[in-house]
N, C-alpha and C. Protein backbone atom coordinates (compact mmCIF):
# COMPACT_ATOMS: atom_id res chain seq x y z
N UNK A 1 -75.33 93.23 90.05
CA UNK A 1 -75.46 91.95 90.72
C UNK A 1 -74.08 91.30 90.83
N UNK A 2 -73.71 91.11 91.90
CA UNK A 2 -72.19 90.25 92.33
C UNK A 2 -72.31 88.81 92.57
N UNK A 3 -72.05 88.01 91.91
CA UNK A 3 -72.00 86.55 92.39
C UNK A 3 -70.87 86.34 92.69
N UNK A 4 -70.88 85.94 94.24
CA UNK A 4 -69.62 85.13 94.76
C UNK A 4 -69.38 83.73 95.00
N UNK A 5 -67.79 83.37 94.27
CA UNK A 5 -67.61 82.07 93.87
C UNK A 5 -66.58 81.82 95.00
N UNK A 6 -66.88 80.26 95.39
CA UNK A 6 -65.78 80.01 96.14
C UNK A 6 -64.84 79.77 95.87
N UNK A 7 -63.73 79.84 96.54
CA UNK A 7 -62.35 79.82 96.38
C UNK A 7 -61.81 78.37 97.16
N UNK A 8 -61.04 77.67 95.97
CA UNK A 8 -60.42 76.33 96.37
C UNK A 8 -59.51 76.34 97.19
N UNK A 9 -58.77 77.67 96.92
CA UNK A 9 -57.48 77.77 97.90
C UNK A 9 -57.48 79.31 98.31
N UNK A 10 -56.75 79.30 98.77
CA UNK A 10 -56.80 80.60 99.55
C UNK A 10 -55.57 81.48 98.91
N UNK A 11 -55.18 83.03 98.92
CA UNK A 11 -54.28 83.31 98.06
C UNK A 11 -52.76 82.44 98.61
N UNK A 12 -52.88 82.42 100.59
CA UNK A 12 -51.65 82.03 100.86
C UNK A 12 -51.29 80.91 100.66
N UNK A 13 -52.56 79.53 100.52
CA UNK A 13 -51.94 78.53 99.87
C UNK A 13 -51.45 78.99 98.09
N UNK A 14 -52.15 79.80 97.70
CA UNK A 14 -51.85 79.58 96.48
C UNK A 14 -50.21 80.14 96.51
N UNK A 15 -49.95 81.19 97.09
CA UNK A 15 -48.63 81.57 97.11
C UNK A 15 -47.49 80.91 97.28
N UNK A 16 -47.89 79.82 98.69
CA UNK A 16 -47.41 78.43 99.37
C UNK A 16 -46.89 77.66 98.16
N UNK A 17 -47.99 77.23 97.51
CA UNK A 17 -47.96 75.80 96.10
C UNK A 17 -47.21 76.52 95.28
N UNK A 18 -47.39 77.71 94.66
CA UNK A 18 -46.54 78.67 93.68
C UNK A 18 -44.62 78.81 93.83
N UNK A 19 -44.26 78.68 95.44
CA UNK A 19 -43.28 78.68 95.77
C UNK A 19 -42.83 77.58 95.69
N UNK A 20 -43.24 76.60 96.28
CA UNK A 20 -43.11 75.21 96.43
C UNK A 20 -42.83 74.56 94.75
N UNK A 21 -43.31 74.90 94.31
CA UNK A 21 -43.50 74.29 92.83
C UNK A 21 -42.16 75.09 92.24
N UNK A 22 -42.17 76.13 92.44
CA UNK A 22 -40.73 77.23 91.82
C UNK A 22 -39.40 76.81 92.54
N UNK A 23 -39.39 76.02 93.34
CA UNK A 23 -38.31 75.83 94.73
C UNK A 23 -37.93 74.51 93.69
N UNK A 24 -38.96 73.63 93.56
CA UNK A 24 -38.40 72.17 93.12
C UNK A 24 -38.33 72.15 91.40
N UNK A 25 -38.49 73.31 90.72
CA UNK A 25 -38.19 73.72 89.83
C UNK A 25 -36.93 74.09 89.38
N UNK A 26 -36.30 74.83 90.19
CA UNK A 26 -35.00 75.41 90.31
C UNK A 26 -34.09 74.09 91.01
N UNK A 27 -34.65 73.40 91.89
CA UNK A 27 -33.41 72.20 91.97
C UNK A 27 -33.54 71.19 91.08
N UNK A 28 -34.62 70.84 90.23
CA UNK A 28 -34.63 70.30 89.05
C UNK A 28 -33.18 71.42 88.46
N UNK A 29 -33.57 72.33 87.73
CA UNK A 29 -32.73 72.97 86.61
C UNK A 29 -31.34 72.63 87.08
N UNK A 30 -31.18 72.96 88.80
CA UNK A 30 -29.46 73.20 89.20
C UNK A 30 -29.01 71.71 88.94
N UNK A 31 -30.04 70.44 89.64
CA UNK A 31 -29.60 68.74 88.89
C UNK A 31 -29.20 68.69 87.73
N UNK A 32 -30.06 69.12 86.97
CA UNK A 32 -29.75 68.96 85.23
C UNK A 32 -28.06 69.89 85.04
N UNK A 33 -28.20 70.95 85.19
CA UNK A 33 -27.03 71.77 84.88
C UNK A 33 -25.79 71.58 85.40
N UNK A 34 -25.68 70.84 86.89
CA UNK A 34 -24.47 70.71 87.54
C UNK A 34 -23.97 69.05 87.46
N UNK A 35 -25.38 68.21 87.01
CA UNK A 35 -25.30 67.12 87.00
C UNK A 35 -24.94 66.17 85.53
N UNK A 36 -25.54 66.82 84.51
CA UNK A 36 -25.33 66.48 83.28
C UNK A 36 -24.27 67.98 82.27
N UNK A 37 -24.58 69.10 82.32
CA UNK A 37 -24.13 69.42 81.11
C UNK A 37 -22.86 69.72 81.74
N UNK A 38 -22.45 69.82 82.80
CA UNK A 38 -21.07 70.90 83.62
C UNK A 38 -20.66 69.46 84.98
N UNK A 39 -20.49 68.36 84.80
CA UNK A 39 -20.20 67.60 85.80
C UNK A 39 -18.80 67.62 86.21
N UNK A 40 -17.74 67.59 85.59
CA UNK A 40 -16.44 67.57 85.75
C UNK A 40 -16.34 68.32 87.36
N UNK A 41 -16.41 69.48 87.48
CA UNK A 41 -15.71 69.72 88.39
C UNK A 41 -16.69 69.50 89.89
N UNK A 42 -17.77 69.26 89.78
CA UNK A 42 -18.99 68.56 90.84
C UNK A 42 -18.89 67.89 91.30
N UNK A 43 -18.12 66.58 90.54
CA UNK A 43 -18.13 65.25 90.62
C UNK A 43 -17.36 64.53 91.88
């Protein structure tokens, strides 16, 4: 017996939000790193 459940998102949104979320992740980290611990030569 197979019960099928619906799906909230679809894989390509999920792939979409997954990127999206990893994209503003990584310019978080590069802010923090270029902005606070290494500023001197950024500035």
């Amino acid at each position: 017996m197979h019960v099928q459940t619906t799906r909230v998102f679809s894989r390509w949104q999920a792939a979409g939000l997954h990127l999206t979320a990893s994209f503003a992740l990584a310019i978080l980290a590069a802010l923090l790193l270029f902005g606070v611990w290494y500023p001197q030569p950024y500035t």
